[in-house]
Each structure stands twice: as C-alpha cells, then as structure tokens.
Protein backbone atom coordinates (compact mmCIF):
# COMPACT_ATOMS: atom_id res chain seq x y z
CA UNK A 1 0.00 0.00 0.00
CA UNK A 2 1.19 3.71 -0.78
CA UNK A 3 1.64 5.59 2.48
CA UNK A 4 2.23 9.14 0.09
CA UNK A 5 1.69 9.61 -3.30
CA UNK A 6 2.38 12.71 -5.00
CA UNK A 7 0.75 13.91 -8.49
CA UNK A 8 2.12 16.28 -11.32
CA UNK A 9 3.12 18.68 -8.44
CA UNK A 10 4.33 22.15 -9.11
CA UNK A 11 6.22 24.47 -6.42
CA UNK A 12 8.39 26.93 -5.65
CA UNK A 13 8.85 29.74 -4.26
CA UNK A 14 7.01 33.02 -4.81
CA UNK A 15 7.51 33.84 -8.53
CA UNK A 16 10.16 31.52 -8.83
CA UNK A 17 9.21 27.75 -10.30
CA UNK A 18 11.05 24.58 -8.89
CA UNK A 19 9.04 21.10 -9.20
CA UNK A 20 7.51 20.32 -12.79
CA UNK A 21 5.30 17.89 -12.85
CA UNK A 22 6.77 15.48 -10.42
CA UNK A 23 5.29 12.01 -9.61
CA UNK A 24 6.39 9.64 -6.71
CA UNK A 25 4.60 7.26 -4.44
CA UNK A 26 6.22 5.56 -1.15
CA UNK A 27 5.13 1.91 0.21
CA UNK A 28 5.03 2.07 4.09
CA UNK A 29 7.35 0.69 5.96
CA UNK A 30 10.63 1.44 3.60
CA UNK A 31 13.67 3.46 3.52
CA UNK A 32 13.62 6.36 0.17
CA UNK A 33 16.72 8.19 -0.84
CA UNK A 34 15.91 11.16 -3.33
CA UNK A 35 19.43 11.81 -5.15
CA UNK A 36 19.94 14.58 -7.63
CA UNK A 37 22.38 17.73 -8.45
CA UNK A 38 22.38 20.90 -6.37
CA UNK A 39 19.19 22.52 -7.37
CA UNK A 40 17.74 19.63 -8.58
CA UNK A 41 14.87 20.44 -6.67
CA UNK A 42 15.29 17.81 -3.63
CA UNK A 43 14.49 19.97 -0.87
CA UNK A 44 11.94 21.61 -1.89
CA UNK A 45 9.93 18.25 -2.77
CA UNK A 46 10.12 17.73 0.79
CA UNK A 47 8.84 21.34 1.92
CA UNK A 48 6.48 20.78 -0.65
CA UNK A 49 5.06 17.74 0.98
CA UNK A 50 5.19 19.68 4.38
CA UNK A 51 3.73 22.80 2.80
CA UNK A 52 6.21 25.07 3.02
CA UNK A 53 6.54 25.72 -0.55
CA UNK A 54 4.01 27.94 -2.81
CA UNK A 55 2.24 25.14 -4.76
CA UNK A 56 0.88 25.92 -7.89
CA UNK A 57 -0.77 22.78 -9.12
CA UNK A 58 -1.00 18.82 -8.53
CA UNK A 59 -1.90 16.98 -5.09
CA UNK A 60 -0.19 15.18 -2.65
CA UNK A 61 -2.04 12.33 -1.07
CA UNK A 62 -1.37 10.84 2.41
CA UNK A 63 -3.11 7.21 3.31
CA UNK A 64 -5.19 8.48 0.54
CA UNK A 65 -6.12 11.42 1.74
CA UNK A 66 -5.65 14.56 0.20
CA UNK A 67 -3.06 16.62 2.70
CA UNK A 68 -2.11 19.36 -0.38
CA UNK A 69 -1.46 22.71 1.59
CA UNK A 70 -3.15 21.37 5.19
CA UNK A 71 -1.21 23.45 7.68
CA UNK A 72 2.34 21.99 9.00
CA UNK A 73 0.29 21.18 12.62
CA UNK A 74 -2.42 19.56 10.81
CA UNK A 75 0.13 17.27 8.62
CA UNK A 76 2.06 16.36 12.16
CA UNK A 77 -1.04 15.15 13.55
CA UNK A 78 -1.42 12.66 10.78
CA UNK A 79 1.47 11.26 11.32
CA UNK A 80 4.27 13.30 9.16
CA UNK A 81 7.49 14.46 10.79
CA UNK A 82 10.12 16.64 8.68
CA UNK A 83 13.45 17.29 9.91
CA UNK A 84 15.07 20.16 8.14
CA UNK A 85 18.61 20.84 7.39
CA UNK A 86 20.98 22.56 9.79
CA UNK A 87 19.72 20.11 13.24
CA UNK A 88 17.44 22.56 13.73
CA UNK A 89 17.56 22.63 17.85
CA UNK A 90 15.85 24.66 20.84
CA UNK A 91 19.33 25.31 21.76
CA UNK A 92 18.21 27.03 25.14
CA UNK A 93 16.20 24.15 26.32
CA UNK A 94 17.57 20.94 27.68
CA UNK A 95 17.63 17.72 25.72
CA UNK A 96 14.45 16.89 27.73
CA UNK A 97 12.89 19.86 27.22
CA UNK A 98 13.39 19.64 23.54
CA UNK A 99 12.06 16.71 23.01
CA UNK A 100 8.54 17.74 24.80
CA UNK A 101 8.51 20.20 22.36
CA UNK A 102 7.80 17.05 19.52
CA UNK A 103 4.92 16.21 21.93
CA UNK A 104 3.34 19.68 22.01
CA UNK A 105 0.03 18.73 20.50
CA UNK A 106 -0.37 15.46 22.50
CA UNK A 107 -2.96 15.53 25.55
CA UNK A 108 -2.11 11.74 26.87
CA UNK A 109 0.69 13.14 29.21
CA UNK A 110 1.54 9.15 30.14
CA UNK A 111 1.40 8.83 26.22
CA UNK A 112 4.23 11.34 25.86
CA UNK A 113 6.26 10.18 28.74
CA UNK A 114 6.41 6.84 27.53
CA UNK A 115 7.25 8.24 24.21
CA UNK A 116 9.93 10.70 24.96
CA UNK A 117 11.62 7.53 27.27
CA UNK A 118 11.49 4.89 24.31
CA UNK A 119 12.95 8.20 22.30
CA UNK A 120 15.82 8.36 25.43
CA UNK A 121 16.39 4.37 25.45
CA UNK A 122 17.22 4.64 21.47
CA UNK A 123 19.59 7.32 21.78
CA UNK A 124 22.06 6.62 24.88
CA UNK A 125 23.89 9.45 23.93
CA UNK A 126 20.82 11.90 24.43
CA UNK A 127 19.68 9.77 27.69
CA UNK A 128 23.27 10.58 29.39
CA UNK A 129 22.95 14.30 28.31
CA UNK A 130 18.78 14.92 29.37
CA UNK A 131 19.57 17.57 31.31
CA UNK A 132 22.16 19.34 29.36
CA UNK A 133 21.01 22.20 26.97
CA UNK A 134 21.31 21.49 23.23
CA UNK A 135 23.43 23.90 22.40
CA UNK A 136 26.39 21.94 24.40
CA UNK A 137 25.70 18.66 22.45
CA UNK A 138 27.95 17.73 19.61
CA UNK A 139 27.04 18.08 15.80
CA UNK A 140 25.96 14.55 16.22
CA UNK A 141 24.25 14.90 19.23
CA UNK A 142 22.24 17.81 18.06
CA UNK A 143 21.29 15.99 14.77
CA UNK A 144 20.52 12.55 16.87
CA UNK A 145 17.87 15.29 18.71
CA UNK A 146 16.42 16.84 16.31
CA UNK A 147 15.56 13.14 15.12
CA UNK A 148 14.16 12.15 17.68
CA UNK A 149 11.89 15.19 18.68
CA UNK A 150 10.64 13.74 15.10
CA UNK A 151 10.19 10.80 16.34
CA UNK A 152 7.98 11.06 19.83
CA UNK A 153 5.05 11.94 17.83
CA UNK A 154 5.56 8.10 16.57
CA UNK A 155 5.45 9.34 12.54
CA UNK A 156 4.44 7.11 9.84
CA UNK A 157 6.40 9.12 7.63
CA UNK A 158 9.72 10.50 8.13
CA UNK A 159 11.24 13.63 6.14
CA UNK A 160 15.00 13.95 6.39
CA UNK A 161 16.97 16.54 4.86
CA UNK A 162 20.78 15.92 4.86
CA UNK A 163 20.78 14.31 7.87
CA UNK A 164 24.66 13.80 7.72
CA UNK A 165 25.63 17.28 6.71
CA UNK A 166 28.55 19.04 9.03
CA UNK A 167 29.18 14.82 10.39
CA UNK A 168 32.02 13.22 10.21
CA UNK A 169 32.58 9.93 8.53
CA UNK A 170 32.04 7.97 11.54
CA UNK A 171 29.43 9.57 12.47
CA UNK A 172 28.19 9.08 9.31
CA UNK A 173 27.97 5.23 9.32
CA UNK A 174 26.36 5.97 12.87
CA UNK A 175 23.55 8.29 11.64
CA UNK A 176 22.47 5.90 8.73
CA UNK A 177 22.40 2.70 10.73
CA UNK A 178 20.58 4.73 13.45
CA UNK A 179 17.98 5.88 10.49
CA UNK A 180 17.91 2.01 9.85
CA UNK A 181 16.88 0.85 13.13
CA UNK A 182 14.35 3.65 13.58
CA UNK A 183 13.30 2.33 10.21
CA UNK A 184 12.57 -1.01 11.57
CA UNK A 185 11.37 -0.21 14.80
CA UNK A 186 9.32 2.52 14.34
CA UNK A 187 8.07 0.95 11.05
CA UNK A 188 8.25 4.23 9.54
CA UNK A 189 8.78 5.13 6.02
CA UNK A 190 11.72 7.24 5.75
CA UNK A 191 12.49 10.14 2.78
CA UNK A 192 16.00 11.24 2.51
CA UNK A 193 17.68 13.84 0.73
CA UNK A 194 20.83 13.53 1.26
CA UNK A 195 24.43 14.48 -0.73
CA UNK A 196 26.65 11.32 1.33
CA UNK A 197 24.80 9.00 -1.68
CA UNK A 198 27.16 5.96 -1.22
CA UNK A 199 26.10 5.63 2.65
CA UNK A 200 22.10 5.93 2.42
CA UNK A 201 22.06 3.57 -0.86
CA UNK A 202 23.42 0.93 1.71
CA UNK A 203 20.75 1.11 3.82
CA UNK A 204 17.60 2.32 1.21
CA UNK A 205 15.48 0.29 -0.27
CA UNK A 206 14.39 2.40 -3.58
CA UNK A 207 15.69 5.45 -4.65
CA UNK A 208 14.78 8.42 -6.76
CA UNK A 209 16.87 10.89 -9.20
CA UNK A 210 15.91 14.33 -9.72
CA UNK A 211 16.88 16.64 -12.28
CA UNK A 212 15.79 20.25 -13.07
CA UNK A 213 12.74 20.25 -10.77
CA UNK A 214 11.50 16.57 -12.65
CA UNK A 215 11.87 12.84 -11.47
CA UNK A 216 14.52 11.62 -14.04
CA UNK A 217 14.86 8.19 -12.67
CA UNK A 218 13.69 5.58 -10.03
CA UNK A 219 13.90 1.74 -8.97
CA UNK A 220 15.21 -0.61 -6.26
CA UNK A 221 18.27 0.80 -4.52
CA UNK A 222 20.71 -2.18 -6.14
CA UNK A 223 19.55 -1.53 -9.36
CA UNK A 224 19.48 2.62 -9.56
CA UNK A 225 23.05 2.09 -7.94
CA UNK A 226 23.96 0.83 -11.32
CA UNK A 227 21.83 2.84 -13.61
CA UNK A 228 22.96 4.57 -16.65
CA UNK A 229 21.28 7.75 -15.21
CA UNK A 230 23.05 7.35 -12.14
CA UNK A 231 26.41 7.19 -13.93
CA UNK A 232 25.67 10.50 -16.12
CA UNK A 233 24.23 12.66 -13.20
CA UNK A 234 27.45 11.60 -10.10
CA UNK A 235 30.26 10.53 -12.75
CA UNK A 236 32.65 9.70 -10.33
CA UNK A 237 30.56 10.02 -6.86
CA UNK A 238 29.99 6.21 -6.17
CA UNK A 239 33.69 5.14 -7.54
C-alpha cells in the first residue's frame, strides 16, 4: 500500500518555479533516498510535501487522503514528521525539554512520557545528556535530537533533509544505521535527501533521481546504484 503519493506537483517559491510535474509514491514501511544535483529540486519536494513551498498545481495524497497545503500542525497530527537541514535545535532548552517540544500537540501526558523515554532508550547518547542544553551537544548529538523530537510523535512518515551534513565519517555510518533501526522499529517510512549517496544507498530500499525540478529516474536501490542515469548525473561520486 502507498503511504504518500504525489501527483504532477508544481512548487516553488514566490515567482520563482522549482518542481515540474513530479510524480512519486512511497510503500510504508521502507527506507527512500531522493538523489539529484544541487538545485535539482530535492528539498523543496520535501517542503512541498510539508507545505512550506508555494504550490501551484498537482496533489499530494497521504493514506489516501488529500493533505495538499493542510497546515504543518495539521500534517504532524497525521502522522508526518520533517526534519530540516541545519539540526534545527531549541538550543536554550535541555535535551528533555526539547524533546517535549515534539509532543506539544499530545494531551495523553503518560502517552508522551512513555514516548519521549522509548525516544531516550534509542539514543544513549541523548539519555546521558537529558539535562544538558542542546546547544552543548555535539554536531551529532544535536542531529541525533532533532531526530528524535521527530520521532515522539511516533510518525508514519519521516522527512530527512541531509541528515549527515557538518558529520564526520564515523558519524556518518552511525547516523544511517541509526535511520535504519528507527526504520525497523518505528516501522516508519523514511524520505532522505541527502548528498553522502554511497552511505544511504546501503541502507535504502528504492531510490529516486531528480533533475531540473522533474523525477529523471527511479527503482530498487541495487539496481538505480547501477543505472545509466546514475552514472551520467554523479560521474565519479559512487567510484
């Protein structure tokens, strides 16, 4: 079953066109990686689907229902968590604190404690630091929050945008096998843009290309690996 499905959108912003005509569905329950150039038009697909984008034309379905332009509080409630670039932090509030703030528009408050400890028992890291302010975390740290703030709404459907930007390689294998588990745990269908292609293809199980604001490519994440689109659009990236 398609958990999103997405037809002939067009965004952008203000007077300025991005997305032509794109189509893309997601199954539930697997990991996505959207690949393309800079300015391909990756990021904004995923504002787009969060409504943070001026859309001019197409719809974007959710469990079948129609979600185009629903307010961003309205698209969390239905089970759709986006985690922008730049770990995105309440950097004055404690790693406890900011993770309440994924809860704000929960009323079950044993529901949200029992979230934001499963969220704590994932992430040792964060569970050691709880009472530390986010600002003090490291780059890691502060992306492994902003993650799971995501996550204690319990999302069906994950947005992440360069989750391993600013990491380093390490770290790197850490985020994506982290992104895996969530994947499998959570049984939530994950979206990533991300530029670190070599690292999310291991764990992704389908993957998109994007050129110029359209969907130039798609298929299993074996076979795009070795697609003759993939080879003209990274020449060189995967070597």
């Amino acid at each position: 079953m398609n958990i999103l499905e997405i037809k002939n959108l067009n965004a952008g912003y203000a007077d300025l066109p991005v997305l032509k005509e794109v189509n893309l569905e997601l199954e539930q329950d697997r990991i996505y990686i959207l690949m393309g150039p800079n300015g391909a038009g990756k990021s904004t697909l995923l504002k787009s689907i969060f409504n943070q984008t001026n859309i001019k034309g197409g719809k974007i379905l959710f469990e079948g229902k129609d979600i185009t332009k629903l307010p961003t509080h309205e698209l969390m409630e239905l089970g759709i968590a986006y985690v922008p670039q730049g770990r995105i932090n309440f950097s004055d509030l404690t790693v406890e604190d900011n993770l309440l703030m994924g809860a704000y528009h929960l009323e079950d408050k044993e529901v949200i404690k029992k979230n934001i400890a499963q969220i704590l028992d994932e992430f040792p890291d964060l569970k050691a630091k709880r009472k530390q302010l986010a600002y003090s975390l490291s780059g890691g740290q502060q992306q492994m929050l902003a993650i799971g703030r995501a996550l204690v709404n319990r999302p069906s459907l994950l947005l992440l945008d360069e989750p391993s930007l600013g990491l380093s390689p390490k770290l790197v294998k850490q985020m994506f096998q982290k992104i895996k588990e969530i994947n499998e745990k959570f049984h939530a269908t994950i979206l990533i843009v991300e530029h670190n292609i070599k690292s999310v293809l291991e764990i992704a199980d389908y993957g998109f290309i994007m050129v110029d604001g359209q969907i130039e490519a798609k298929g299993e994440a074996n076979d795009i690996k070795n697609s003759e689109v993939m080879k003209k659009v990274f020449l060189g990236v995967l070597d």
